[in-house]
C-alpha atoms as a PDB file:
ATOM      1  CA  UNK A   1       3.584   2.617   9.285  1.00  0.00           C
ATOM      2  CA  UNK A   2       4.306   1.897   5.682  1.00  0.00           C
ATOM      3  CA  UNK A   3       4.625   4.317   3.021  1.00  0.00           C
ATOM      4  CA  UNK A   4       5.064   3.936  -0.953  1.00  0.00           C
ATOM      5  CA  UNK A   5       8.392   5.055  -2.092  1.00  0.00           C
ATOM      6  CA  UNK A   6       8.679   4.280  -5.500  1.00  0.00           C
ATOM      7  CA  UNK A   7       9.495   1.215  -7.688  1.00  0.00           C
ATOM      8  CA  UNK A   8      12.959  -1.066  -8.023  1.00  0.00           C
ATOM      9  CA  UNK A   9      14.659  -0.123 -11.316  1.00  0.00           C
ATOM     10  CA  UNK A  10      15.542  -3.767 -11.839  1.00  0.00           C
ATOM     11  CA  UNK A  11      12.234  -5.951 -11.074  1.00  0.00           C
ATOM     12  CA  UNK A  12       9.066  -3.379 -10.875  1.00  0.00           C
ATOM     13  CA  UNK A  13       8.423  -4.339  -7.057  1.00  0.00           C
ATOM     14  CA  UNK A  14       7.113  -1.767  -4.832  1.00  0.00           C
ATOM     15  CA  UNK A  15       9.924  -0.024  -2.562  1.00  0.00           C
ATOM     16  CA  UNK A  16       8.235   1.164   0.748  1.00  0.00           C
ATOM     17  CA  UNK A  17       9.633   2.833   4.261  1.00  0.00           C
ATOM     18  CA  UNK A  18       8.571   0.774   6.549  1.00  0.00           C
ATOM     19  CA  UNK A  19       8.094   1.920  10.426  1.00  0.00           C
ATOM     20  CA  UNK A  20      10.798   5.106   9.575  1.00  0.00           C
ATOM     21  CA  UNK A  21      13.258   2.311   7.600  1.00  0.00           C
ATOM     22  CA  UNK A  22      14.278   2.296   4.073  1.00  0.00           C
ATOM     23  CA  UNK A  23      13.109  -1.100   3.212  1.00  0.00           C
ATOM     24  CA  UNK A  24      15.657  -1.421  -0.440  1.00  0.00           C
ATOM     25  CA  UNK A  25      18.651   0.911  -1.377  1.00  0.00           C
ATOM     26  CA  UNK A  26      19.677   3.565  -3.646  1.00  0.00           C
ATOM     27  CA  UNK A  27      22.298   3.268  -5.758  1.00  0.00           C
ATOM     28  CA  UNK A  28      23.312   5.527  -8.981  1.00  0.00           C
ATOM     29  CA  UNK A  29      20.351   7.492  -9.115  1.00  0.00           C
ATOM     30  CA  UNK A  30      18.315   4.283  -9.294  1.00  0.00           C
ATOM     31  CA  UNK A  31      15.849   2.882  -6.764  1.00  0.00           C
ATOM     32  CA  UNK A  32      16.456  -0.625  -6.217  1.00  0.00           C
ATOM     33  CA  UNK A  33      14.562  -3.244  -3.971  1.00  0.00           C
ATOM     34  CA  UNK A  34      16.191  -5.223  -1.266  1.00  0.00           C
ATOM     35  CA  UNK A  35      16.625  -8.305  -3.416  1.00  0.00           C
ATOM     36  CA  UNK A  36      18.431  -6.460  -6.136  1.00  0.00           C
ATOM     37  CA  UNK A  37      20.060  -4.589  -4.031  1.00  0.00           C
ATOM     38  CA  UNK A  38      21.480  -7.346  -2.327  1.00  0.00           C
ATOM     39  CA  UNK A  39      21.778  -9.302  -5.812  1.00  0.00           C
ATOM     40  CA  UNK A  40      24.125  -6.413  -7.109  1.00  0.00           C
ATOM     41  CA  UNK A  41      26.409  -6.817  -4.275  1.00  0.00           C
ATOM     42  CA  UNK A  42      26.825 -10.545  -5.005  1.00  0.00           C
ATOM     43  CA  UNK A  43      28.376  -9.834  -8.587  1.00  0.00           C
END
């Protein structure tokens, strides 16, 4: 099952829970997609 959550703060993309996971991340208040998410830890 996949359902909408919102969209990443950083690129637009679609954030979805996928299967009862949290496909991206939440950090600050802001929704953020896997990519950025995993971008942000990088810096």
């Amino acid at each position: 099952m996949r359902e909408w959550i919102g969209k990443c703060s950083s690129c637009g993309r679609d954030v979805y829970c996928e299967n009862g996971f949290f496909a991206g991340e939440q950090k600050n208040g802001k929704l953020l997609c896997e990519n950025c998410a995993a971008s942000q830890e990088e810096n």
